[in-house]
PDB file of N, CA and C in Angstrom:
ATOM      1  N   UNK A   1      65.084 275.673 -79.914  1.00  0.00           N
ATOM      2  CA  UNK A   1      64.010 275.801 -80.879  1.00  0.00           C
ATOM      3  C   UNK A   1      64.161 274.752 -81.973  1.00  0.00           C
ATOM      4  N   UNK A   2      62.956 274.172 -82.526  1.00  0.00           N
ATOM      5  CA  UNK A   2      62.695 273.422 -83.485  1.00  0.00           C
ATOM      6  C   UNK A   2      62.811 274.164 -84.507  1.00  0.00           C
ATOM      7  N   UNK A   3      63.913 273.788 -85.732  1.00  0.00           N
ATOM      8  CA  UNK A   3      63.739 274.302 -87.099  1.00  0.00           C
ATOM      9  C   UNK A   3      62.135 275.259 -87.610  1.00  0.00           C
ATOM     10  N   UNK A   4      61.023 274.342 -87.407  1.00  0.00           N
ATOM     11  CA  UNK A   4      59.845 274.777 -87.883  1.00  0.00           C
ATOM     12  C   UNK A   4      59.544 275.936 -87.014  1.00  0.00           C
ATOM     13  N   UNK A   5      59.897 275.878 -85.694  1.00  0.00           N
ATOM     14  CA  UNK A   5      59.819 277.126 -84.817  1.00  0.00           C
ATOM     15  C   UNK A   5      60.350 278.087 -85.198  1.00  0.00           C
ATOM     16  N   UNK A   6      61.776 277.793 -85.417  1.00  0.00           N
ATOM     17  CA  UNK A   6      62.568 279.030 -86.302  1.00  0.00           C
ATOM     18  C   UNK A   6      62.191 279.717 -87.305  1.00  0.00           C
ATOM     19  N   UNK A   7      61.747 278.903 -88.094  1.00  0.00           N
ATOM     20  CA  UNK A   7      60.878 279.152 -89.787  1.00  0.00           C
ATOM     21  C   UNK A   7      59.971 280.252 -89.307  1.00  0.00           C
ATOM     22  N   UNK A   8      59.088 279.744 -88.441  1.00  0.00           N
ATOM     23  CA  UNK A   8      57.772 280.823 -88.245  1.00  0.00           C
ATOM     24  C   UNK A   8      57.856 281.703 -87.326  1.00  0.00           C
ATOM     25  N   UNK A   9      58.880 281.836 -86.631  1.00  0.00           N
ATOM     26  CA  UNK A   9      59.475 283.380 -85.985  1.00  0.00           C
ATOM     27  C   UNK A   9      60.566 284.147 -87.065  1.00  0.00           C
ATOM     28  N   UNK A  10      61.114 283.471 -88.248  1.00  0.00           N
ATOM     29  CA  UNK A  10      61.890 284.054 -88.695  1.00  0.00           C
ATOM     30  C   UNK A  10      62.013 284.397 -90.460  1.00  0.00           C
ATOM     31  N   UNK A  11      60.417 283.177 -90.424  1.00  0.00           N
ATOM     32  CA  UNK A  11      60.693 283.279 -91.997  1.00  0.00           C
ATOM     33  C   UNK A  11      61.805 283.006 -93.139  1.00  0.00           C
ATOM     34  N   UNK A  12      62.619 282.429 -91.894  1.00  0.00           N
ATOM     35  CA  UNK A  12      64.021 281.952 -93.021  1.00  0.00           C
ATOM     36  C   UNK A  12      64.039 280.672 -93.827  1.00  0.00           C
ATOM     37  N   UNK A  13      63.942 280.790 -94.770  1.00  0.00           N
ATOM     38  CA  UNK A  13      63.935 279.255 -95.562  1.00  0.00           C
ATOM     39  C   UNK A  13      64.592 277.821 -94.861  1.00  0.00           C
ATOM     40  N   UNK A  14      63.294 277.055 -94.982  1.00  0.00           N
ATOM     41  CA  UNK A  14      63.333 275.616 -94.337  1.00  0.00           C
ATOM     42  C   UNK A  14      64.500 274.879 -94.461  1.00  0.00           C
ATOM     43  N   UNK A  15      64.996 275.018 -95.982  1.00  0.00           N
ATOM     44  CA  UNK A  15      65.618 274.133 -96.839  1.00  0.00           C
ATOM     45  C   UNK A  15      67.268 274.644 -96.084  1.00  0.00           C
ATOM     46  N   UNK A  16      67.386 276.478 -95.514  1.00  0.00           N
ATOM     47  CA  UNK A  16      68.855 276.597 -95.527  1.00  0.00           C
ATOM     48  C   UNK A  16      68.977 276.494 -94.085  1.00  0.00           C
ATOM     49  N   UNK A  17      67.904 276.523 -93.487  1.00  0.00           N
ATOM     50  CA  UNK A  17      67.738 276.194 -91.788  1.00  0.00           C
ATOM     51  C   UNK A  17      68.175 275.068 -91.637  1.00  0.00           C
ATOM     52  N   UNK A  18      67.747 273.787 -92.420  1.00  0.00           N
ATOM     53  CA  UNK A  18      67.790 272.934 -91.995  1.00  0.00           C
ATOM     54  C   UNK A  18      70.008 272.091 -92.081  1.00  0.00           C
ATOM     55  N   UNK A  19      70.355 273.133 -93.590  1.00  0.00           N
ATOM     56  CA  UNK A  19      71.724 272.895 -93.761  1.00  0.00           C
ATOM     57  C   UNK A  19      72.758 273.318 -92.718  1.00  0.00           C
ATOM     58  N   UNK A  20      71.983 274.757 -92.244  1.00  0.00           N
ATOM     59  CA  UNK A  20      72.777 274.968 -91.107  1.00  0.00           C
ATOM     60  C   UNK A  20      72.954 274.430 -89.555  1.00  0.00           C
ATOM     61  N   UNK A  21      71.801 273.337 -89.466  1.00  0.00           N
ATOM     62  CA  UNK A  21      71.727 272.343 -88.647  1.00  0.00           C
ATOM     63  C   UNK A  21      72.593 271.261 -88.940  1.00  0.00           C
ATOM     64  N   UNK A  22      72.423 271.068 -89.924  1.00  0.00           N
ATOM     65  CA  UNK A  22      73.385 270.163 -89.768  1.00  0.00           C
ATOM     66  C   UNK A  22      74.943 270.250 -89.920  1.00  0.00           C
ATOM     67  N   UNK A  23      75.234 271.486 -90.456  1.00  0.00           N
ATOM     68  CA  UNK A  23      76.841 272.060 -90.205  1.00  0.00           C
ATOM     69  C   UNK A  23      77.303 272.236 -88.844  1.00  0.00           C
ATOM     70  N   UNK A  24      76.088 272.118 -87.567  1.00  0.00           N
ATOM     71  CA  UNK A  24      76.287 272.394 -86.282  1.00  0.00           C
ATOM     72  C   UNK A  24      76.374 270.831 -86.105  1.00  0.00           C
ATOM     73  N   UNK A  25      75.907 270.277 -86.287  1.00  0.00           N
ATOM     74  CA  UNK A  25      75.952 268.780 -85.945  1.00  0.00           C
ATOM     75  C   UNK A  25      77.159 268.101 -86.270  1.00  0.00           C
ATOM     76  N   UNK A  26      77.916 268.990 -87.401  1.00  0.00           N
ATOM     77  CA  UNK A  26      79.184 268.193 -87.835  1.00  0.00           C
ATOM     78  C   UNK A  26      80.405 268.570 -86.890  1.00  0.00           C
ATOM     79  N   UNK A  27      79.937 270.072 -86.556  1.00  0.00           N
ATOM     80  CA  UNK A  27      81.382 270.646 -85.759  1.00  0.00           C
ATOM     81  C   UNK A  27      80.672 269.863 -84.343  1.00  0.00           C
ATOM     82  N   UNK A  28      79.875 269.538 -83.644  1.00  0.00           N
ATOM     83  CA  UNK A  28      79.964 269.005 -82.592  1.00  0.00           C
ATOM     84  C   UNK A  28      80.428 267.665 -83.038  1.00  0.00           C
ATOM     85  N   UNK A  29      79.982 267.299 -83.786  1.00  0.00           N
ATOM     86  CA  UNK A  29      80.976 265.650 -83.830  1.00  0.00           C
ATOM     87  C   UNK A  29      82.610 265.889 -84.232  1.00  0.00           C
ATOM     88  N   UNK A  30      83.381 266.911 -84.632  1.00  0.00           N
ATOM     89  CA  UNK A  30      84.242 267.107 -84.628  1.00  0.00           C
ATOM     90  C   UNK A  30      85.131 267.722 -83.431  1.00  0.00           C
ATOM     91  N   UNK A  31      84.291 268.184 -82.378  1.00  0.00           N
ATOM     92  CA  UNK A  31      84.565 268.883 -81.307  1.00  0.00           C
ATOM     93  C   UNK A  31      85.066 267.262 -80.149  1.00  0.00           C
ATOM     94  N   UNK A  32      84.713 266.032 -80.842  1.00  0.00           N
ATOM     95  CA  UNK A  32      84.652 264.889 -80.210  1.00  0.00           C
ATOM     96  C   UNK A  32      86.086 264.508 -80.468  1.00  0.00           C
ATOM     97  N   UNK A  33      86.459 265.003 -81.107  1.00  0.00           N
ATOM     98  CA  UNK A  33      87.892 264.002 -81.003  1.00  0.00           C
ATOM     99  C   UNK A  33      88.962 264.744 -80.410  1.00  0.00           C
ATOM    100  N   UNK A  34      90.436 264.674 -80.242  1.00  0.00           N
ATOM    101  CA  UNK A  34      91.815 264.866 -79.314  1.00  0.00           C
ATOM    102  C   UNK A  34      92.415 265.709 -80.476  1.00  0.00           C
ATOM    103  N   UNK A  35      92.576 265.218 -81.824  1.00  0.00           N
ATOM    104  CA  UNK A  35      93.588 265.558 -82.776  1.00  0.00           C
ATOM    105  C   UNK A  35      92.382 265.129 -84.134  1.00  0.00           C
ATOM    106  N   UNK A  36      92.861 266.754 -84.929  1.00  0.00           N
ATOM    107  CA  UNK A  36      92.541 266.151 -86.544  1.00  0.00           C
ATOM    108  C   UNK A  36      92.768 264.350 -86.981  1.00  0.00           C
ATOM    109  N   UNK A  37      93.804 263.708 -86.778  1.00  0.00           N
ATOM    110  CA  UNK A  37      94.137 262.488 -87.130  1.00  0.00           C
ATOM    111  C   UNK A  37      93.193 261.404 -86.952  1.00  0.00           C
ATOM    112  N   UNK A  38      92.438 261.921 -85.831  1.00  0.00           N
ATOM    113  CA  UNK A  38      91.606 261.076 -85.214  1.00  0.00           C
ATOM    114  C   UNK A  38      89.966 260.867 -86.251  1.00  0.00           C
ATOM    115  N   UNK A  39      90.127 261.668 -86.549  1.00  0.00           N
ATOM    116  CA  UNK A  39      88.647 261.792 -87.234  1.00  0.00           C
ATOM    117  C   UNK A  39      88.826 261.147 -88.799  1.00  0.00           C
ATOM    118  N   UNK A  40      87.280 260.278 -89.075  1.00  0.00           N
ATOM    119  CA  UNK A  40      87.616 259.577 -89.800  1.00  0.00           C
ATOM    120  C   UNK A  40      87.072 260.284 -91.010  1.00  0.00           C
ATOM    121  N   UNK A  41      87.598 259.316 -92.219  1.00  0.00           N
ATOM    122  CA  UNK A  41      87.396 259.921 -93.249  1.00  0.00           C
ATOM    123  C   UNK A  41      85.972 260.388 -94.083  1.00  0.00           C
ATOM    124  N   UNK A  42      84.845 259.705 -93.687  1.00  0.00           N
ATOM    125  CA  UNK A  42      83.397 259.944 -94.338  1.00  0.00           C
ATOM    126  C   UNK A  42      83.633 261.297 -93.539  1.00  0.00           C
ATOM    127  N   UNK A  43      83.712 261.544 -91.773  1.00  0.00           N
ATOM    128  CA  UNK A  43      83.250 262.939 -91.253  1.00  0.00           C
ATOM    129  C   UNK A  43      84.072 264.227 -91.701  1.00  0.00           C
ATOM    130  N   UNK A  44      85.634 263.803 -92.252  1.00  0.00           N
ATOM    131  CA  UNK A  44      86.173 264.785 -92.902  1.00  0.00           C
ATOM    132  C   UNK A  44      86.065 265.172 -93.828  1.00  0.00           C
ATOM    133  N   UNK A  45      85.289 264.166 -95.051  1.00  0.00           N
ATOM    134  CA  UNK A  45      84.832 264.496 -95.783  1.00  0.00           C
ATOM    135  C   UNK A  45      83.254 265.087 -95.850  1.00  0.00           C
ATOM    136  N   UNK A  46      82.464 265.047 -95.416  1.00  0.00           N
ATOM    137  CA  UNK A  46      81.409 265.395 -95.109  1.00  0.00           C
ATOM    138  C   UNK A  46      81.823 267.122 -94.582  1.00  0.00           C
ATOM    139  N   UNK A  47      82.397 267.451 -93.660  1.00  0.00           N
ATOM    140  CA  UNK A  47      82.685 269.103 -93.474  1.00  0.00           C
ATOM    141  C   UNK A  47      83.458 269.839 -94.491  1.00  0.00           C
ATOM    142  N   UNK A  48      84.458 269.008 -95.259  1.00  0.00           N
ATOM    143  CA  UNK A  48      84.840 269.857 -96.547  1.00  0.00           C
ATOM    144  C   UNK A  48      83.842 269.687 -97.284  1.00  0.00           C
ATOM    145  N   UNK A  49      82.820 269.206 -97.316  1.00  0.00           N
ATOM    146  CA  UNK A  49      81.796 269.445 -98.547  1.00  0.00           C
ATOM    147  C   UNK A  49      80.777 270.584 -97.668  1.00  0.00           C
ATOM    148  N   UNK A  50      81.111 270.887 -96.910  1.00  0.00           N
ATOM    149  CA  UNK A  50      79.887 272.015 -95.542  1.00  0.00           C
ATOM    150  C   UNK A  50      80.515 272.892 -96.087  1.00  0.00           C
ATOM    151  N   UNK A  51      81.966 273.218 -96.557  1.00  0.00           N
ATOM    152  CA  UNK A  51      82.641 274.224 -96.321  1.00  0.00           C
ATOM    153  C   UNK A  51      83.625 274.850 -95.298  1.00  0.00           C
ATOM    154  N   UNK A  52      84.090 273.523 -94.320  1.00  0.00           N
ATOM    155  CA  UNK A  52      84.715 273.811 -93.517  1.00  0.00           C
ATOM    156  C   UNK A  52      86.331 273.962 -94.077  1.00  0.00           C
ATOM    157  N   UNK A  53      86.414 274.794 -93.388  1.00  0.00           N
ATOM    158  CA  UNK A  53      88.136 275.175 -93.797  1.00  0.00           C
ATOM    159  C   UNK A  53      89.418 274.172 -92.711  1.00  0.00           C
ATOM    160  N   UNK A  54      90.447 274.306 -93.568  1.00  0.00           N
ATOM    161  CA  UNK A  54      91.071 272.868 -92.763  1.00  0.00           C
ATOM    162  C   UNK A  54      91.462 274.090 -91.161  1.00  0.00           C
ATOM    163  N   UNK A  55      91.805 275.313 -91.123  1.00  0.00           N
ATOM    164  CA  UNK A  55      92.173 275.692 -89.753  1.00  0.00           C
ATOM    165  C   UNK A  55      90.736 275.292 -88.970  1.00  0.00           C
ATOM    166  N   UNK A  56      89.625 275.635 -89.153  1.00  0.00           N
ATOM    167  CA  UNK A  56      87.898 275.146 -88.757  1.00  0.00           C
ATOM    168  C   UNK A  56      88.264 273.886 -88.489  1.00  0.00           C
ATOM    169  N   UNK A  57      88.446 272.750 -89.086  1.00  0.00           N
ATOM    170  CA  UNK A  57      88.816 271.360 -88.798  1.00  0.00           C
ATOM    171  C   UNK A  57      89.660 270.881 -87.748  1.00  0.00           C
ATOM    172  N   UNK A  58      90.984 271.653 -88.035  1.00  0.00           N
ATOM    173  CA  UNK A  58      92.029 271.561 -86.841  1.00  0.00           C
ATOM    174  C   UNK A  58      91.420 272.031 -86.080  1.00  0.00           C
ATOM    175  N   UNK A  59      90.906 273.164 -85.538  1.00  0.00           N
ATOM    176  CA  UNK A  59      90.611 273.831 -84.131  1.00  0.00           C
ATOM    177  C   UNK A  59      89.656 273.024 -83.771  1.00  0.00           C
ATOM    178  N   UNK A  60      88.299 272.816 -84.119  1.00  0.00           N
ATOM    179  CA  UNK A  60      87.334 271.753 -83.688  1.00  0.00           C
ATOM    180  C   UNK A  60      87.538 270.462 -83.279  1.00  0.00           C
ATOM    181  N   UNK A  61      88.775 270.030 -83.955  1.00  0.00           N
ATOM    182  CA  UNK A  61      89.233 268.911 -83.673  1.00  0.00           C
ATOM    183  C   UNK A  61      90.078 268.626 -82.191  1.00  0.00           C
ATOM    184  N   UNK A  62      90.514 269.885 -81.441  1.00  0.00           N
ATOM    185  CA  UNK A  62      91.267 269.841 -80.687  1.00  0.00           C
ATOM    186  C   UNK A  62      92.687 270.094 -81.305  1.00  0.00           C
ATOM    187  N   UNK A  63      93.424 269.998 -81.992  1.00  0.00           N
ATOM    188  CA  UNK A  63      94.047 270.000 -82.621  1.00  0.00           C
ATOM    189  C   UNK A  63      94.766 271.657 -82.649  1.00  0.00           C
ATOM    190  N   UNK A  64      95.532 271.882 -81.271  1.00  0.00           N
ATOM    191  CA  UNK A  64      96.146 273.378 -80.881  1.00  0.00           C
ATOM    192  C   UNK A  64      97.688 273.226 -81.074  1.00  0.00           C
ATOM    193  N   UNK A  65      97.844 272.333 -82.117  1.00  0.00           N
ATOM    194  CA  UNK A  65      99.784 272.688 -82.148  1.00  0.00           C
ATOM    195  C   UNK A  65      99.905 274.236 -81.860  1.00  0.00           C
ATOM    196  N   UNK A  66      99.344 274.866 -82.885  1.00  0.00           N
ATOM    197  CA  UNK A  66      99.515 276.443 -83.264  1.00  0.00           C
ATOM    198  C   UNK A  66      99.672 277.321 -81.771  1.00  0.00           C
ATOM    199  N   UNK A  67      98.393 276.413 -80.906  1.00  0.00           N
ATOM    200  CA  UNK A  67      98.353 277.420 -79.715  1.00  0.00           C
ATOM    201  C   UNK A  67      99.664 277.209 -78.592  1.00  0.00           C
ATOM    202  N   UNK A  68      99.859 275.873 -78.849  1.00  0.00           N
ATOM    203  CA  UNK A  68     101.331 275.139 -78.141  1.00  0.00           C
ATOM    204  C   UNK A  68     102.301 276.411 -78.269  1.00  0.00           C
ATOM    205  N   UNK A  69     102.730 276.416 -80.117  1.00  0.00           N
ATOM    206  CA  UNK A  69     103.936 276.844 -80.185  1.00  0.00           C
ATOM    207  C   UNK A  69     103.637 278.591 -79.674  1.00  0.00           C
ATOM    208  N   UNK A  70     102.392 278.966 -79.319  1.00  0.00           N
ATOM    209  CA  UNK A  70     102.745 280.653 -79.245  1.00  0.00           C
ATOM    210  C   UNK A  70     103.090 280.384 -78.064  1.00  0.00           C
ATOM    211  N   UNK A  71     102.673 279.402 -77.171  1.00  0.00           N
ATOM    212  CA  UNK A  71     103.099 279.948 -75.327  1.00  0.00           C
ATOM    213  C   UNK A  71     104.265 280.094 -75.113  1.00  0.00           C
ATOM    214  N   UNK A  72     105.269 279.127 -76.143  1.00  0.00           N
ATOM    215  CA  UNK A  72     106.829 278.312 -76.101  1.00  0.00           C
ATOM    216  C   UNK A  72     107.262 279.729 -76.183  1.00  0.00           C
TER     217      UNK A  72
END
């Protein structure tokens, strides 16, 4: 669905529809890289200003030390 589609099945404001589009657009470009390290600094900065939290960052990023060390 198109934002404006959404709007008029849902009545939800344009302005916060449209922010939450683009918070989806950031975790798929973050879903692009191997490791947090990898990602550069405008896109890391750009999701801490979304509100992304750094575990949100690491996990999107690929970035599973955490999941490594539980299997060990």
């Amino acid at each position: 669905y198109t934002i404006d589609q959404i709007h008029d099945l849902t009545k939800i404001d344009k302005w916060f529809l449209q922010r939450l589009y683009k918070i989806v657009q950031t975790a798929n470009e973050l879903e692009s890289f191997n490791a947090i390290e990898d990602v550069d600094d405008d896109l890391f900065r750009l999701a801490k200003q979304q509100g992304f939290s750094d575990f949100q960052l690491a996990r999107l990023a690929g970035d599973n030390a955490e999941e490594e060390e539980a299997l060990i």
